[in-house]
N, C-alpha and C. Protein backbone atom coordinates (compact mmCIF):
# COMPACT_ATOMS: atom_id res chain seq x y z
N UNK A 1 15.95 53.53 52.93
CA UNK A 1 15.27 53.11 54.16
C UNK A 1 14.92 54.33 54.99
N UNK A 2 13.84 54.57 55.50
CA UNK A 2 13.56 55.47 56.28
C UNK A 2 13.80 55.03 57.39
N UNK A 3 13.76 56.27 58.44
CA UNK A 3 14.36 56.32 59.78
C UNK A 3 13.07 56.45 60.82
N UNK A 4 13.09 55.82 61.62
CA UNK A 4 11.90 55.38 62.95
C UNK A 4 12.37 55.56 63.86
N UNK A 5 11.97 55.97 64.86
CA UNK A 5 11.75 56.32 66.11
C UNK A 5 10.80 55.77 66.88
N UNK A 6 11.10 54.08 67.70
CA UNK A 6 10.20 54.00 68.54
C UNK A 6 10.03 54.02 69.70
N UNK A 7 9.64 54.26 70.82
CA UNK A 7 9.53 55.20 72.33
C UNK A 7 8.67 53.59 72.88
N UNK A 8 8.74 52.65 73.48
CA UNK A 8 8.35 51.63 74.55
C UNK A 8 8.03 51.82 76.01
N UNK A 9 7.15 51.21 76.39
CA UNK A 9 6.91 50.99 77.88
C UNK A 9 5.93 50.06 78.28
N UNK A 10 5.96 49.02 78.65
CA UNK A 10 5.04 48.32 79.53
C UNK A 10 4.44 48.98 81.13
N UNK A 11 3.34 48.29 81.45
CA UNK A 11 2.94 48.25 82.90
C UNK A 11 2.29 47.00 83.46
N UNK A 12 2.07 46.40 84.26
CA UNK A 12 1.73 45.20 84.62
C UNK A 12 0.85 45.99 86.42
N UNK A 13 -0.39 45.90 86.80
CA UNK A 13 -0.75 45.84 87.83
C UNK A 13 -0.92 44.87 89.05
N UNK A 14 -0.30 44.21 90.15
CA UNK A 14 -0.09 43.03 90.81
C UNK A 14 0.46 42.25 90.05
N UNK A 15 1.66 42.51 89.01
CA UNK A 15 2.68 41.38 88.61
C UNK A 15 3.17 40.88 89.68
N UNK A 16 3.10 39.30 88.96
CA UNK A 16 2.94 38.80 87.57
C UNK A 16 1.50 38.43 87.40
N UNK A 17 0.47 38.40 88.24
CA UNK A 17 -1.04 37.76 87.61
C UNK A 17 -2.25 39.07 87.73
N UNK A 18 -1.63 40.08 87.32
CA UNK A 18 -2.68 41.03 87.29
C UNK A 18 -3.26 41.91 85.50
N UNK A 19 -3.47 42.94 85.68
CA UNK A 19 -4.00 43.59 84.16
C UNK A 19 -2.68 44.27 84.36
N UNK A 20 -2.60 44.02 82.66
CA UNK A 20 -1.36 45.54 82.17
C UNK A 20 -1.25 46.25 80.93
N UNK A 21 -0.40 46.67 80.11
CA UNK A 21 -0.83 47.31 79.23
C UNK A 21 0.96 47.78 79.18
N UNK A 22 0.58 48.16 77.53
CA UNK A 22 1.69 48.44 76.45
C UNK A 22 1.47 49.96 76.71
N UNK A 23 2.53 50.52 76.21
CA UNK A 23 2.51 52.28 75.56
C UNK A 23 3.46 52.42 74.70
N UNK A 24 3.14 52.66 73.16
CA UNK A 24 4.49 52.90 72.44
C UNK A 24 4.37 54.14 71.48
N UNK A 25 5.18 54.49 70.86
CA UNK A 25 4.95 56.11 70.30
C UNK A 25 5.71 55.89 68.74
N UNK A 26 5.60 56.15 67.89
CA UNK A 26 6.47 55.96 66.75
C UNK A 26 6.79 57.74 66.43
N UNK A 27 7.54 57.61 65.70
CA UNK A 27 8.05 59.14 64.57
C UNK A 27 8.44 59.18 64.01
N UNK A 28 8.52 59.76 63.03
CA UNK A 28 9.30 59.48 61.71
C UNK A 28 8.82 61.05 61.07
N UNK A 29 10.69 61.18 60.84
CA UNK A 29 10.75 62.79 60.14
C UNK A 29 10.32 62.53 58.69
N UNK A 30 9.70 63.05 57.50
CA UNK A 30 9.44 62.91 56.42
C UNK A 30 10.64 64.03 55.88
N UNK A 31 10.48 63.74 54.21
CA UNK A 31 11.73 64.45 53.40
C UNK A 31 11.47 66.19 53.75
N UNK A 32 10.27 66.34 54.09
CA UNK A 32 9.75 67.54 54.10
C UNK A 32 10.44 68.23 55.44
N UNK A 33 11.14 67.63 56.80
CA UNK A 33 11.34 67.18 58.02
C UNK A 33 10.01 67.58 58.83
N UNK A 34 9.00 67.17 58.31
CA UNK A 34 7.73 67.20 59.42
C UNK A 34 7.57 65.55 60.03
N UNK A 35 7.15 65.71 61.30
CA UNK A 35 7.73 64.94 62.23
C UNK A 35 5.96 64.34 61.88
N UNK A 36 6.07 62.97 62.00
CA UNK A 36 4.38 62.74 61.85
C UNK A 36 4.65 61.63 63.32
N UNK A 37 4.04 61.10 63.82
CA UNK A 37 3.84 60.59 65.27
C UNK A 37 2.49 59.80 65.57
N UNK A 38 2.70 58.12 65.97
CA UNK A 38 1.59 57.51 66.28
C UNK A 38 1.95 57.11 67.52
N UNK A 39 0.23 56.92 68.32
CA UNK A 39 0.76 56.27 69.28
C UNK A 39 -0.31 54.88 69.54
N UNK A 40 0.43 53.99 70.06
CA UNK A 40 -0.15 52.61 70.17
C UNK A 40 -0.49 52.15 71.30
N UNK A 41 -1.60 51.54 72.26
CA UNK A 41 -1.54 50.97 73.26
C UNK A 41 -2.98 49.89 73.56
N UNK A 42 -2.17 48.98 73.95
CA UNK A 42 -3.74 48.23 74.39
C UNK A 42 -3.46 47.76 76.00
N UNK A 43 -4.67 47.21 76.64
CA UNK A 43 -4.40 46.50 77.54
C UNK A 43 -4.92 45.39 77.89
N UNK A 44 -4.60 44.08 79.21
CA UNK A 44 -4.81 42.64 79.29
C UNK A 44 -5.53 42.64 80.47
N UNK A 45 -5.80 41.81 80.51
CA UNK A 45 -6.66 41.06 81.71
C UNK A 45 -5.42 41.00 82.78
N UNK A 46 -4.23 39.29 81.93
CA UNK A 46 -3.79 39.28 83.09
C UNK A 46 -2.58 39.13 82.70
N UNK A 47 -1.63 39.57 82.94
CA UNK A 47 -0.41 39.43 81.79
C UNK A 47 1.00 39.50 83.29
N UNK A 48 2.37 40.22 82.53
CA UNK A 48 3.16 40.68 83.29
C UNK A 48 3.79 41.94 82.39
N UNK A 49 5.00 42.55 83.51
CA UNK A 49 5.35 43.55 83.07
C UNK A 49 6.71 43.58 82.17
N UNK A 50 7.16 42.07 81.77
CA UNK A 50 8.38 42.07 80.94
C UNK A 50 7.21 41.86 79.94
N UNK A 51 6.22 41.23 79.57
CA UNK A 51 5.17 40.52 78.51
C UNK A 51 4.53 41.76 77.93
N UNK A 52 4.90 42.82 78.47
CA UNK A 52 3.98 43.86 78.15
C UNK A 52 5.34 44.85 77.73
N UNK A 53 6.41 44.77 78.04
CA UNK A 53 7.49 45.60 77.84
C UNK A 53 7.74 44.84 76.12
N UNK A 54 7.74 43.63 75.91
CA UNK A 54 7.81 43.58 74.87
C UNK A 54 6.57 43.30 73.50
N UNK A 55 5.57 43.51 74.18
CA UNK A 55 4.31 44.14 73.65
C UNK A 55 4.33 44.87 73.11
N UNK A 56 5.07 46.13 73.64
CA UNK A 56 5.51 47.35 73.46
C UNK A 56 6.39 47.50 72.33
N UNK A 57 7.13 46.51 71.83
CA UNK A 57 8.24 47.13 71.38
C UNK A 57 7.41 45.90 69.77
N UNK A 58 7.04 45.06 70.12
CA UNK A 58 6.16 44.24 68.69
C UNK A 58 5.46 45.19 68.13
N UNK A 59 4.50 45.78 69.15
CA UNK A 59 3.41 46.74 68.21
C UNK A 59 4.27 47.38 67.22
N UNK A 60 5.29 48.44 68.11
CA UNK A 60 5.46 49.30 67.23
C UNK A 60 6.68 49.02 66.07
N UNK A 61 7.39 47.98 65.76
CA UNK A 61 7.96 46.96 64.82
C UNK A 61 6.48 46.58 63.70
N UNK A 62 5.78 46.19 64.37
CA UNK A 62 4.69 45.23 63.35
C UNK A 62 3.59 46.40 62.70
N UNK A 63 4.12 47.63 63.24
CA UNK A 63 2.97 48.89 62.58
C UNK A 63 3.76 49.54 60.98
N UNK A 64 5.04 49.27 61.22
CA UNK A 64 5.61 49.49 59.86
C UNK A 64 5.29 48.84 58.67
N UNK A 65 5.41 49.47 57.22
CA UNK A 65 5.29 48.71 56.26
C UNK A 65 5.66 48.91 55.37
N UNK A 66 7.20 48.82 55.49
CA UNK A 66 8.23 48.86 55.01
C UNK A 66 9.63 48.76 55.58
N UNK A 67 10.62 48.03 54.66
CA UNK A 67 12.01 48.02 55.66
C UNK A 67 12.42 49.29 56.29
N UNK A 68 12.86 49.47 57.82
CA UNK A 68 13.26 51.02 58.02
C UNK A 68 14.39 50.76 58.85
N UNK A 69 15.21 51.72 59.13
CA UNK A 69 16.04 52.11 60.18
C UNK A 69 15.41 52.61 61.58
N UNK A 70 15.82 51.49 62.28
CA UNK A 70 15.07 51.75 63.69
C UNK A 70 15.86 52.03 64.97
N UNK A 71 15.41 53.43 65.50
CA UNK A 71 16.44 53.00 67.17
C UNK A 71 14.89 53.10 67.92
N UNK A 72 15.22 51.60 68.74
CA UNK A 72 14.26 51.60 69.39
C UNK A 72 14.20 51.59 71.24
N UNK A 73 13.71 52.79 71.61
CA UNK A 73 13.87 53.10 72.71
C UNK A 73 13.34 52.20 74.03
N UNK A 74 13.70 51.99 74.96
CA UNK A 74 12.96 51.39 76.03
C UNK A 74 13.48 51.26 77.90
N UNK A 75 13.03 51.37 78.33
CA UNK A 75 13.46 51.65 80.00
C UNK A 75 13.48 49.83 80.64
N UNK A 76 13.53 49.08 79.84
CA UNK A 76 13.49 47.84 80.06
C UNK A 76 14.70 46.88 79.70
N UNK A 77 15.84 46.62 80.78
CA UNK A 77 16.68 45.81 80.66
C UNK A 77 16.86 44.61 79.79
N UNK A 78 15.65 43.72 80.39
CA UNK A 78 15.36 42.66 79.99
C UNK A 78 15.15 42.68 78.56
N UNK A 79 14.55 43.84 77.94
CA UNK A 79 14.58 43.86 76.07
C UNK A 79 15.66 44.10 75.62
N UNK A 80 16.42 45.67 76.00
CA UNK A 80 17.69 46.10 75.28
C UNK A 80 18.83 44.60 75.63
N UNK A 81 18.74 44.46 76.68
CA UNK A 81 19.93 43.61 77.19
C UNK A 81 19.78 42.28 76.46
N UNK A 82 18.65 42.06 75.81
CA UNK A 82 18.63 40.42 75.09
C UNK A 82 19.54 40.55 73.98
N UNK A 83 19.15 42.04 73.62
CA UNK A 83 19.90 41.96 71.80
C UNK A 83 21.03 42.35 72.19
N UNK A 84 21.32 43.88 73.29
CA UNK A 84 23.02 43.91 72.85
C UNK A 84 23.76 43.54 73.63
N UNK A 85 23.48 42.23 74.71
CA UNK A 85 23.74 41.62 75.08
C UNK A 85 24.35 40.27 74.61
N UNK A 86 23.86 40.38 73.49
CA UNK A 86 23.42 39.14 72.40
C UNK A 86 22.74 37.79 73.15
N UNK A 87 21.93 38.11 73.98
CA UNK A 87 21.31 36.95 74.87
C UNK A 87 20.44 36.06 73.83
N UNK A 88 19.32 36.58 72.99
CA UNK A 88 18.68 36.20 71.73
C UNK A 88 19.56 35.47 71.21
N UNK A 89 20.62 35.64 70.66
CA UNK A 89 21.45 34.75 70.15
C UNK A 89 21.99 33.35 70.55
N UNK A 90 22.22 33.68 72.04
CA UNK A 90 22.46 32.25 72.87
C UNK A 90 21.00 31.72 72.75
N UNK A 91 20.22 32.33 73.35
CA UNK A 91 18.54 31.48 73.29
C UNK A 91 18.16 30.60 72.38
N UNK A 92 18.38 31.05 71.26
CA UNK A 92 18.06 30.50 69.66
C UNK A 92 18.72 29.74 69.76
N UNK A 93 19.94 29.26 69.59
CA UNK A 93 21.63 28.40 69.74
C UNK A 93 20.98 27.53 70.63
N UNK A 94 20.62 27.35 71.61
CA UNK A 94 20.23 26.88 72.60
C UNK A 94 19.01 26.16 72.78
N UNK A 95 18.38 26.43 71.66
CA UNK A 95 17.04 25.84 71.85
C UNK A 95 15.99 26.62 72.87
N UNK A 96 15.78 27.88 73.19
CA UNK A 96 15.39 28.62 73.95
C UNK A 96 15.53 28.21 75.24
N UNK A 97 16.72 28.14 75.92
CA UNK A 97 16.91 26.91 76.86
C UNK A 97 18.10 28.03 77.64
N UNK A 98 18.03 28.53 79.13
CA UNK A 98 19.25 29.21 79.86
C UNK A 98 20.00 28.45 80.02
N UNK A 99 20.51 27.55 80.33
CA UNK A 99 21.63 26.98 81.18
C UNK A 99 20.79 26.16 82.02
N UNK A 100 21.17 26.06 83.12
CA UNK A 100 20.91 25.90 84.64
C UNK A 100 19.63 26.30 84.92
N UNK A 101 18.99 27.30 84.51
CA UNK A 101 17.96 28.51 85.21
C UNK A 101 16.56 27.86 84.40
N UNK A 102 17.00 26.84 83.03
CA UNK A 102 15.55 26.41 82.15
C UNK A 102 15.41 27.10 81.18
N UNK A 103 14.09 26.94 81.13
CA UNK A 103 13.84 27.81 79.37
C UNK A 103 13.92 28.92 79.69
N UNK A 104 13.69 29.45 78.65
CA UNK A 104 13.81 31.54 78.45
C UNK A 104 12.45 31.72 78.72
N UNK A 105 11.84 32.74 79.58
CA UNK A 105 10.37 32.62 79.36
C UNK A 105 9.96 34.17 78.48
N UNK A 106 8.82 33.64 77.97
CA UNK A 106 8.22 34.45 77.21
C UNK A 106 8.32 33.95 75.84
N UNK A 107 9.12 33.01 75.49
CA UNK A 107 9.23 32.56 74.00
C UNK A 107 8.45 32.56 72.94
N UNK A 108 7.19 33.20 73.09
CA UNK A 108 6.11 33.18 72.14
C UNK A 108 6.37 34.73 71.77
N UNK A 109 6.67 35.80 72.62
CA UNK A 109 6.60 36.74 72.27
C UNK A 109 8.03 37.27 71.63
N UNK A 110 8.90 36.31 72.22
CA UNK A 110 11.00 36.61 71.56
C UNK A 110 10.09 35.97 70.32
N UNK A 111 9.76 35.16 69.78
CA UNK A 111 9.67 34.92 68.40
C UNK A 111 9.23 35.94 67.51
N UNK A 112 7.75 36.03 68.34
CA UNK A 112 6.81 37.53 67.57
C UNK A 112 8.02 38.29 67.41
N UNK A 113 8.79 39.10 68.08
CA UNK A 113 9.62 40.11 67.98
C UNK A 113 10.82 39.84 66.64
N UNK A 114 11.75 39.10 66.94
CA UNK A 114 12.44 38.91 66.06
C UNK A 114 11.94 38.05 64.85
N UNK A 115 10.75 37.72 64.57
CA UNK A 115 10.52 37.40 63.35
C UNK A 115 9.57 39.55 62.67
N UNK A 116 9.64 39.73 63.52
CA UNK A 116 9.22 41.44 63.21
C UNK A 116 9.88 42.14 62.69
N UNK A 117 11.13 41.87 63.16
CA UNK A 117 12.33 42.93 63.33
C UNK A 117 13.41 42.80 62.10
N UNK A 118 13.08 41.51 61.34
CA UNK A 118 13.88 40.47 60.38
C UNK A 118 13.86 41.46 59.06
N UNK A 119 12.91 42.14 58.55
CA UNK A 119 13.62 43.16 57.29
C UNK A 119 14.35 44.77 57.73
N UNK A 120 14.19 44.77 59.22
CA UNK A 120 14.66 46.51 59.41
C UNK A 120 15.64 45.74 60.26
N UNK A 121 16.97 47.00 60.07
CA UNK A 121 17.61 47.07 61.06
C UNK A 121 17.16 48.16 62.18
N UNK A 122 17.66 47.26 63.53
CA UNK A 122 17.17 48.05 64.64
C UNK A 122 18.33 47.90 65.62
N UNK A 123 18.10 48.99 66.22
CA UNK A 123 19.07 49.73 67.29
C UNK A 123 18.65 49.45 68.15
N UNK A 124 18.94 48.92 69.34
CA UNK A 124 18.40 48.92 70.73
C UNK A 124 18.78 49.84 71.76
N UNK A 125 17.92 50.86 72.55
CA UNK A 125 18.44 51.93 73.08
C UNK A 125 18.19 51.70 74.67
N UNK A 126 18.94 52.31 75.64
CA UNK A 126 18.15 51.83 76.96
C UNK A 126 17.91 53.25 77.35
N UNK A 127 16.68 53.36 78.04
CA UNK A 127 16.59 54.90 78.80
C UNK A 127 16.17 54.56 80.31
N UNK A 128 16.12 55.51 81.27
CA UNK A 128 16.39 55.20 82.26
C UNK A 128 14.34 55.74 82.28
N UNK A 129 14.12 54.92 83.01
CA UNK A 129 12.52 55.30 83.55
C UNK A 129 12.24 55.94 84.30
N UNK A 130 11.48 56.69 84.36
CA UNK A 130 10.92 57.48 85.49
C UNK A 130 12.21 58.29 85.57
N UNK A 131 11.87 59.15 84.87
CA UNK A 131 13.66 60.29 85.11
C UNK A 131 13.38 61.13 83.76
N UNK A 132 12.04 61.77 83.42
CA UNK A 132 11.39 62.28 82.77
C UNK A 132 11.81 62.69 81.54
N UNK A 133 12.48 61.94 80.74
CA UNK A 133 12.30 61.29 79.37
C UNK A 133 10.75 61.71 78.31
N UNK A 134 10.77 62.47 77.68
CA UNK A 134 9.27 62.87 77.74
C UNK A 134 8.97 61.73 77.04
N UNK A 135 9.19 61.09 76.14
CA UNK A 135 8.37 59.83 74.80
C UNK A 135 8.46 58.95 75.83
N UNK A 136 9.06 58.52 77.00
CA UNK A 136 8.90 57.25 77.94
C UNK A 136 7.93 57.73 78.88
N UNK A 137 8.26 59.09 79.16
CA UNK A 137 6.98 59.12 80.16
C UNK A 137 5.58 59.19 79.51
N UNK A 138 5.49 59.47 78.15
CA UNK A 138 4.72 59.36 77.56
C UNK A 138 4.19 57.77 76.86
N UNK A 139 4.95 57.10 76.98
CA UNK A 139 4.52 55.48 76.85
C UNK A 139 4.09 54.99 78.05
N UNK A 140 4.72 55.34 79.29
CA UNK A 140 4.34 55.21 80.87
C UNK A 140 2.70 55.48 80.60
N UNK A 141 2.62 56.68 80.73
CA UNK A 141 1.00 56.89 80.47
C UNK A 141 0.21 56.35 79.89
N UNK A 142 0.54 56.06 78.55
CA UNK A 142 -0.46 54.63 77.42
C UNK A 142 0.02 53.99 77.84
N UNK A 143 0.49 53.38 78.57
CA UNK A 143 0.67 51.61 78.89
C UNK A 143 0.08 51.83 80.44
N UNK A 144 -0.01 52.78 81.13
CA UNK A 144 -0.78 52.44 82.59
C UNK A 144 -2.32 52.75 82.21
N UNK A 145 -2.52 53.93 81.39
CA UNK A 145 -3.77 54.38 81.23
C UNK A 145 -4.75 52.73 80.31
N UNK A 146 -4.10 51.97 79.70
CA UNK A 146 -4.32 50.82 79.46
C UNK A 146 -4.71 49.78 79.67
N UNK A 147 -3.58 49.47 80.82
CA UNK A 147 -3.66 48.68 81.81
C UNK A 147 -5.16 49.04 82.65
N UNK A 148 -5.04 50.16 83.08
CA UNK A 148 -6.27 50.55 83.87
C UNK A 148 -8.03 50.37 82.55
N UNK A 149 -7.93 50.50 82.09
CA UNK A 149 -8.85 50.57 81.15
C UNK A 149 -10.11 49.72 80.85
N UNK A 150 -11.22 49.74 80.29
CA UNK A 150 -12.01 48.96 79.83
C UNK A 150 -11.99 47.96 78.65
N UNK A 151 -11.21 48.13 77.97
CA UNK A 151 -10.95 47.51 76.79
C UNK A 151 -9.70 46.38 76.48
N UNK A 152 -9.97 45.58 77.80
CA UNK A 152 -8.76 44.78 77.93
C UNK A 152 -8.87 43.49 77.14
N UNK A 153 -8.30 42.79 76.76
CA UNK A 153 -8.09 41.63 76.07
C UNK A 153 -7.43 40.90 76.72
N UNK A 154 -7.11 39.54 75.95
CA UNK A 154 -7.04 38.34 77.01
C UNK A 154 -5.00 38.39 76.38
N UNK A 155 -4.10 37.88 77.07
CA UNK A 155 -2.53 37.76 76.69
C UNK A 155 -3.00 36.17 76.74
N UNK A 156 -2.70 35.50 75.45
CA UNK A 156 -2.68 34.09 75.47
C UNK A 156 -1.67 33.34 75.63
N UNK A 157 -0.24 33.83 75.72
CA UNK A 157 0.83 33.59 76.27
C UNK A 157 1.10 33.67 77.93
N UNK A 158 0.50 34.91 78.68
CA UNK A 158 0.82 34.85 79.73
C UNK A 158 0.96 33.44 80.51
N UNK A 159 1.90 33.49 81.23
CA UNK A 159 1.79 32.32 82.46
C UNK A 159 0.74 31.86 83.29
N UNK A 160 0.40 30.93 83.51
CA UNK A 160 -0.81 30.96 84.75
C UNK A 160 0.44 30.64 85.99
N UNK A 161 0.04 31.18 86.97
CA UNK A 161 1.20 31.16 88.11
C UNK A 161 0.12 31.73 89.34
C-alpha cells in the first residue's frame, strides 16, 4: 500500500447560504523518494463551510486509484472529530439520527466520504488553522481562491435555509 498525504480546507462566503469552495493538496513520496503533489479545488454557488470542509477531504480520497495508507490532514473539528471521535459510528447505528438534536446533517456527503474511504486505511489528523501550517494554508488559498471564482457549480446537497 502506498502512503498519501492529504492537506484539506474548506471556505464558505456568508455561511451558511453563500459561495464556497474546497482546497486540498495530495503527496505521495515514490520508491525513488521524489515527492510528486496534486492539488484539487472547485467552487459553489451556495453551499456551507462544514459541506465544503468535507468536499475537501472526498476529492482528495476519490482522486486515488488504488488502496493506500492515508493521514489525512484537516483544521476542521467537525471531520477529524466524526471518525476519532467515533461519531460516524453512532450515526450509522442510529440511522443517521443525533439523539435529541435530529438527524446528522450533511448525510449525503458522510456517505460520499465513507463509502470513499472503504478500501484505504485512513488516519484522521487535526491541525490548527490559520497558525501557518504551510499545506493548510495552502488549501486555505484553493478553497477561498475558489470560492471567489468564476467557475462555480451548483452543491446539490446544500440546505436551502
Amino acid at each position: 500500500m502506498g502512503v498519501v498525504s492529504i492537506y484539506t480546507d474548506g471556505a464558505a462566503r456568508g455561511n451558511p447560504d453563500g459561495p464556497g469552495g474546497y482546497g486540498t493538496v495530495l503527496q505521495y513520496t515514490d520508491a525513488k523518494g521524489v515527492v510528486h503533489e496534486k492539488e484539487l479545488s472547485q467552487g459553489y454557488i451556495r453551499t456551507t463551510n462544514n459541506r465544503m470542509e468535507l468536499m475537501a477531504a472526498i476529492a482528495g480520497v476519490e482522486a486515488l486509484n488504488r488502496p493506500c495508507l492515508i493521514d489525512l490532514y484537516s483544521d476542521s473539528k467537525y471531520l477529524v472529530d466524526a471518525f476519532n471521535q467515533n461519531w460516524i459510528g453512532n450515526w450509522v447505528r442510529n440511522d443517521w439520527k443525533r439523539g435529541k438534536s435530529g438527524p446528522v446533517k450533511n448525510i449525503d456527503l458522510w456517505k460520499r466520504l465513507l463509502k470513499a474511504i472503504e478500501p484505504h486505511r485512513v488516519r484522521f489528523i487535526w491541525v490548527k488553522g490559520h497558525a501557518g501550517h504551510p499545506e493548510n494554508e495552502r488549501c486555505d488559498a484553493l478553497a477561498v481562491k475558489a470560492a471567489t471564482g468564476r467557475d462555480l457549480i451548483e452543491d446539490e446537497g446544500a440546505p436551502l435555509e
